[in-house]
Protein backbone atom coordinates (compact mmCIF):
# COMPACT_ATOMS: atom_id res chain seq x y z
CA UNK A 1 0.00 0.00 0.00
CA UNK A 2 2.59 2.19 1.02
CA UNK A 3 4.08 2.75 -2.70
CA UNK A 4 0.96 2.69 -4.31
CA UNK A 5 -0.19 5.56 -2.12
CA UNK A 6 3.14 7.48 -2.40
CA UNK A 7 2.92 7.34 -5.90
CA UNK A 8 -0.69 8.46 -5.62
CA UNK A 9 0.17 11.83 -3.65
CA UNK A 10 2.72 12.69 -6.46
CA UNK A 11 -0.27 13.47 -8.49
CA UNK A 12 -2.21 15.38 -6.16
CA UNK A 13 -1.25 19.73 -6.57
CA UNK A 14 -0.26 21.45 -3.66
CA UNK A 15 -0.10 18.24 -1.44
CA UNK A 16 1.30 19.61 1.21
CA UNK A 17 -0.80 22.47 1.35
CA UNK A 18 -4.03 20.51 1.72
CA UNK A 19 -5.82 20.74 5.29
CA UNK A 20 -6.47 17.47 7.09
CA UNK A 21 -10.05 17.51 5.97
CA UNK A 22 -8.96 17.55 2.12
CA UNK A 23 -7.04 14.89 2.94
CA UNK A 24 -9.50 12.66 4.39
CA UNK A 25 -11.51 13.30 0.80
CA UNK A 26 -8.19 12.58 -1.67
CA UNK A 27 -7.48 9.22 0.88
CA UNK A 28 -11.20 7.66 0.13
CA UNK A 29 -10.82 8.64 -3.33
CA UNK A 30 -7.55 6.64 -3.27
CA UNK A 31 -9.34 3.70 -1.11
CA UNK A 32 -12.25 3.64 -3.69
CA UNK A 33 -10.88 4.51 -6.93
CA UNK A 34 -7.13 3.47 -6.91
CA UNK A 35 -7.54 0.78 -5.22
CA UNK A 36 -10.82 -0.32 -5.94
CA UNK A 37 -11.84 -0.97 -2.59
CA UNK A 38 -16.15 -1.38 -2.48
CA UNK A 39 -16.01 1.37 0.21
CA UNK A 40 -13.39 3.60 3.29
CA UNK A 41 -13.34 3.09 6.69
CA UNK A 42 -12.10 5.29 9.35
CA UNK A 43 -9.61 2.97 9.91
CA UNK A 44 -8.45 2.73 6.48
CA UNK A 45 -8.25 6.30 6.01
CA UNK A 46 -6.44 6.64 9.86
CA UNK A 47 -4.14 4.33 7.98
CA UNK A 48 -3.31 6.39 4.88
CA UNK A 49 -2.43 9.21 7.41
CA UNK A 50 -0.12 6.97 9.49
CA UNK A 51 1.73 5.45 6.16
CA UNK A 52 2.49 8.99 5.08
CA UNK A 53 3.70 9.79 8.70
CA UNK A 54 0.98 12.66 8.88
CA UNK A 55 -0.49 13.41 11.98
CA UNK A 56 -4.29 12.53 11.50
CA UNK A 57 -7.56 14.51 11.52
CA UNK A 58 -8.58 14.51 15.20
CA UNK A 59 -11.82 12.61 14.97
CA UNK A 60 -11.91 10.79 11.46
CA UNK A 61 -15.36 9.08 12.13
CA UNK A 62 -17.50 12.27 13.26
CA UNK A 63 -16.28 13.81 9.90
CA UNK A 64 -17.29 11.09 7.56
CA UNK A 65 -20.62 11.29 10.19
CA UNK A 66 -21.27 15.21 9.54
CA UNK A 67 -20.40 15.47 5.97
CA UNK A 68 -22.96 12.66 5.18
CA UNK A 69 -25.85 14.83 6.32
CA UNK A 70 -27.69 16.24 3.44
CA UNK A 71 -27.19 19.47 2.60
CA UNK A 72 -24.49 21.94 0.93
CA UNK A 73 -21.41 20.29 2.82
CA UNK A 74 -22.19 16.62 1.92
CA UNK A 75 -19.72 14.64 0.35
CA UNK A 76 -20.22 11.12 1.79
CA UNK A 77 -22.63 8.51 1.24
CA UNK A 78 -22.66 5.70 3.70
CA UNK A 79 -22.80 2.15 3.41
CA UNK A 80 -23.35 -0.73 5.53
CA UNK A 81 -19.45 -1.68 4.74
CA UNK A 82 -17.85 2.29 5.32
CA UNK A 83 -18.55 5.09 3.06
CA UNK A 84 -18.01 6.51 -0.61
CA UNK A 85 -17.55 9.83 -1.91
CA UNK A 86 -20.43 11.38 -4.15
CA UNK A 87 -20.30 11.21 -7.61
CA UNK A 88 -19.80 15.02 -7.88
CA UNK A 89 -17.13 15.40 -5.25
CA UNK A 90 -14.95 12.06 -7.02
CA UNK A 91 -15.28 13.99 -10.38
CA UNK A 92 -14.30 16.78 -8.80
CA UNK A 93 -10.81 15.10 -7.16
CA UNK A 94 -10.40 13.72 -10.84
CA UNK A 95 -9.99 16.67 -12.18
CA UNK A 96 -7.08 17.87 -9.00
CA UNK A 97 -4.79 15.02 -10.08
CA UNK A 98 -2.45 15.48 -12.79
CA UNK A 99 -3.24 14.05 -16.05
CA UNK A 100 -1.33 15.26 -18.76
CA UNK A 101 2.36 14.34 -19.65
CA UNK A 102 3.86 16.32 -16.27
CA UNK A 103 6.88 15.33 -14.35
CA UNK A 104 3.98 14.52 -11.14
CA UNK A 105 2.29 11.92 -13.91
CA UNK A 106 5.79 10.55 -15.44
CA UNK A 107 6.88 9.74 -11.63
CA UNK A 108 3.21 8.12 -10.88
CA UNK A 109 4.29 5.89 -13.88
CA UNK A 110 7.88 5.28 -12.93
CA UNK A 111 6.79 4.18 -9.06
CA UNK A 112 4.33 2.06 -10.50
CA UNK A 113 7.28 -0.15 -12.13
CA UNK A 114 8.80 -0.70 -8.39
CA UNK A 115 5.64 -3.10 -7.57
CA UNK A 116 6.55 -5.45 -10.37
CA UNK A 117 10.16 -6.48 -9.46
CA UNK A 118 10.25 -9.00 -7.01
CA UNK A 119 13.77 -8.63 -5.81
CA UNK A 120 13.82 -6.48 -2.61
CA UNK A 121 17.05 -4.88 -3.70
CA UNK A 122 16.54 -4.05 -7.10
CA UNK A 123 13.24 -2.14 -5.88
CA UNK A 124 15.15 -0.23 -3.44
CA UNK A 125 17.84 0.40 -6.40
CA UNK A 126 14.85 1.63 -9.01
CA UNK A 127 13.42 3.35 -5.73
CA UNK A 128 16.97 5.68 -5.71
CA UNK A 129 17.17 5.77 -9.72
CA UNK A 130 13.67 7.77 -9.35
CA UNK A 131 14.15 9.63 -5.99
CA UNK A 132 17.28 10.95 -7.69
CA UNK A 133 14.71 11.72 -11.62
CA UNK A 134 12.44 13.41 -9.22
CA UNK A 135 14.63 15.83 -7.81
CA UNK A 136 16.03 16.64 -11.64
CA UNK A 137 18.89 14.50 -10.59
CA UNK A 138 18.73 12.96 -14.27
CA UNK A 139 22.04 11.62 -15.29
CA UNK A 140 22.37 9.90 -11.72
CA UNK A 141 18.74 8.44 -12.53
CA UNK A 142 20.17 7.47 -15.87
CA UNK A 143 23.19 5.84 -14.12
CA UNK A 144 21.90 3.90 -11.22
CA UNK A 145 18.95 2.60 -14.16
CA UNK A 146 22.17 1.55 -16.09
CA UNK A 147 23.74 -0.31 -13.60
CA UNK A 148 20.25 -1.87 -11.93
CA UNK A 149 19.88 -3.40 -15.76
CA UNK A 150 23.24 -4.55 -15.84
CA UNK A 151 23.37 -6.32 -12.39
CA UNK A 152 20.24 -7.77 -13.44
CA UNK A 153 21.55 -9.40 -16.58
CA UNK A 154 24.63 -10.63 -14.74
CA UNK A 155 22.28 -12.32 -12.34
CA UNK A 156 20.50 -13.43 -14.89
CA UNK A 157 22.80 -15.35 -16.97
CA UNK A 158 24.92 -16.39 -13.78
CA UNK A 159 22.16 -18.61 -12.92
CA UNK A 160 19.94 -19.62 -15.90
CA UNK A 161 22.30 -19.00 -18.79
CA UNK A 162 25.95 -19.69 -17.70
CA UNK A 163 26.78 -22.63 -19.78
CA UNK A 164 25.61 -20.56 -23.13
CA UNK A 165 27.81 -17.25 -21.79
CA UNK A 166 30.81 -19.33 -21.27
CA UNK A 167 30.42 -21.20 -24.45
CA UNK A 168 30.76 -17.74 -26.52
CA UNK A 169 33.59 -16.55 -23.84
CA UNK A 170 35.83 -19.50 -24.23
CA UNK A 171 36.03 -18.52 -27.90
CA UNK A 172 36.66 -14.56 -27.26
CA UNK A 173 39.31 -13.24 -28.93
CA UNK A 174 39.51 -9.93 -27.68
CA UNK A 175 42.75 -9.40 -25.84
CA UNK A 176 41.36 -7.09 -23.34
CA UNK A 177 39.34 -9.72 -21.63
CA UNK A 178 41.51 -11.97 -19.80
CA UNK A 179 39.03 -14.80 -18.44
CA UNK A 180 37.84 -18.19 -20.39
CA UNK A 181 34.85 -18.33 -18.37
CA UNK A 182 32.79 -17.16 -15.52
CA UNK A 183 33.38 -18.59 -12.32
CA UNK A 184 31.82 -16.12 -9.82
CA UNK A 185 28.99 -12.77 -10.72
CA UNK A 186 31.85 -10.27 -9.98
CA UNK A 187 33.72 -11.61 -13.31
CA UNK A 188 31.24 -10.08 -15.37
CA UNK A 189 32.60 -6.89 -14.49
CA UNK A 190 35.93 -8.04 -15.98
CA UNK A 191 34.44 -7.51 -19.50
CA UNK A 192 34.36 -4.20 -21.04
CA UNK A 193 30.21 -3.44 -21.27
CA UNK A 194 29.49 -3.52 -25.21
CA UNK A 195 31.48 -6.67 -25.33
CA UNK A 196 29.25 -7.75 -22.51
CA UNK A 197 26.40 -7.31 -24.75
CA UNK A 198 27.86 -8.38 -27.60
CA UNK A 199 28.25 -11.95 -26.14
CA UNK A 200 24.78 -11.97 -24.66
CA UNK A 201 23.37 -11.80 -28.50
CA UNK A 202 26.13 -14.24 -29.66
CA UNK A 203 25.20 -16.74 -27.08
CA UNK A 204 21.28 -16.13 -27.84
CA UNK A 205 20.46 -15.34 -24.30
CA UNK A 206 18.53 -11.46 -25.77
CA UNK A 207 16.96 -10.91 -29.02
CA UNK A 208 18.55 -8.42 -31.56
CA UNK A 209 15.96 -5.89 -30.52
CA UNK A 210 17.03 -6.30 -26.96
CA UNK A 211 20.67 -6.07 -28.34
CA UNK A 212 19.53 -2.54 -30.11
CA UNK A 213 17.87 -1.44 -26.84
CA UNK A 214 21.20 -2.20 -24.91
CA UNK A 215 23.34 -0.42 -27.06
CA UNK A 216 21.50 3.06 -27.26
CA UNK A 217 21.21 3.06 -23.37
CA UNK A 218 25.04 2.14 -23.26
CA UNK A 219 25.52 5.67 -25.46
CA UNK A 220 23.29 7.57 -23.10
CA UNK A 221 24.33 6.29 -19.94
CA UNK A 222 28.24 6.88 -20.97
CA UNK A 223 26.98 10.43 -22.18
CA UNK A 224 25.17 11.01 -18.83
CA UNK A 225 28.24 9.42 -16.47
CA UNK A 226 30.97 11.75 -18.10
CA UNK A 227 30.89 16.01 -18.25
CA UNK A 228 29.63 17.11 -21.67
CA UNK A 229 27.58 19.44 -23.24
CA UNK A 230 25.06 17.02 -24.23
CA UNK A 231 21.47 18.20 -22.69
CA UNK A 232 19.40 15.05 -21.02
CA UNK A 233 15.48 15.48 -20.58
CA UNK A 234 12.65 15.01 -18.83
CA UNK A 235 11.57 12.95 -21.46
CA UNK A 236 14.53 10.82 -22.23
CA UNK A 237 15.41 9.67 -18.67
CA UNK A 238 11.99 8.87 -18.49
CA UNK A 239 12.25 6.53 -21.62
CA UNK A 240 15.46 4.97 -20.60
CA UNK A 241 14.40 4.12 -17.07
CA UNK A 242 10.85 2.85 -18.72
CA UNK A 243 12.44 0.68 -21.65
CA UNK A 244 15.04 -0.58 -19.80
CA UNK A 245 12.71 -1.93 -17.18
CA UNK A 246 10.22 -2.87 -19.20
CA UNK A 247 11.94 -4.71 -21.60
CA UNK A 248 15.66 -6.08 -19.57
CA UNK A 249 14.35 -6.29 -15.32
CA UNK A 250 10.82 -7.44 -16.28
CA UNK A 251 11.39 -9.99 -19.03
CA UNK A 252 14.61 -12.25 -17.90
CA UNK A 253 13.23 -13.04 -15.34
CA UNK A 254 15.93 -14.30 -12.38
């Protein structure tokens, strides 16, 4: 829950600013909408407060109580289960919450990849790789996406596809590599990165179009790690974080 409701607050305007009451509106939307729970609770909503480390609206259930009375203020209708918003007041919390293609929106997407990796440490590493995109950190966002991918692979092939790597290593021929074949992860790092791709498409363990995909982000990432004049934006750490994910984390699966 915790992600999915920190990524949820990144397209809310003027978070911080809200009053506690807001809140309580923007959590049941969350509860109900996001994630399509039939109704809120207090308790659910107390919750939302306490994940965010927010000190909660003093009486949660005499609020949901008083703004379920008819009248101008209503925004509640109660069920036997907890209570929903009115159809007005959701549409009108729709319309708060950033929709177009803004920085709030790209990060909502970007968190949203964390829940689909499995590995506890590779979420934390995506978790930094975005933390650091969100702050307009974007050639450190670029980086730690690089080497997340990379790690990955080297997991990867260490234990699904180590027999195939070493086949193609054994016949290497390039003089800067000095190992026949891979005895422990850390002698991945002994090959020079394009050559480390290079093998991985020799050996069949990625398509060509995985190949492609590993090459351009090899170009940007050594672009991003080094001082140049070269301008990186918005939109194209956004891509290589997304792609790489997407198509190297997600689908070899360790």
């Amino acid at each position: 829950m915790k992600q999915k409701l920190e990524s949820y607050i990144l397209q809310i305007e003027n978070f911080n600013e809200l009053g506690k009451a807001e809140l309580i509106d923007y959590f049941a939307y969350f509860i109900t909408v996001v994630n399509e729970e039939e109704t809120a609770t207090s308790k659910q909503l107390k919750e939302c407060f306490d994940v965010l480390r927010i000190e909660p609206y003093s009486n949660i259930p005499s609020y949901l109580s008083q703004k379920c009375k008819r009248g101008k203020g209503k925004k509640f209708i109660k069920k036997s289960s907890g209570y929903i918003l009115e159809r007005a007041v959701e549409l009108e919390i729709q319309k708060t919450l950033s929709t177009g293609p803004s920085k709030k929106e790209t990060s909502f997407l970007l968190r949203n990849l964390i829940e689909d990796i499995a590995n506890s440490h590779q979420r934390s590493f995506l978790q930094e790789a975005i933390d650091c995109y969100e702050i307009g950190a974007k050639r450190a966002s670029i980086v730690l996406a690089w080497i997340l991918t990379v790690n990955h692979l080297y997991e990867y092939i260490f234990k699904h596809k180590k027999m195939e790597f070493d086949s193609v290593l054994a016949a290497n021929t390039d003089k800067r590599i000095k190992i026949l074949k891979i005895t422990t992860i850390d002698d991945f790092t002994e090959i020079p990165e394009g050559k480390f791709i290079e093998f991985c498409r020799s050996s069949k363990i990625i398509t060509n179009d995985v190949r492609k995909i590993l090459e351009e982000k090899l170009g940007t990432r050594n672009s991003s790690a080094h001082p140049s004049a070269i301008s990186i934006s918005e939109l194209k750490a956004t891509e290589f974080i997304q792609d790489l994910i997407e198509n190297v984390v997600l689908k070899y699966k360790i």
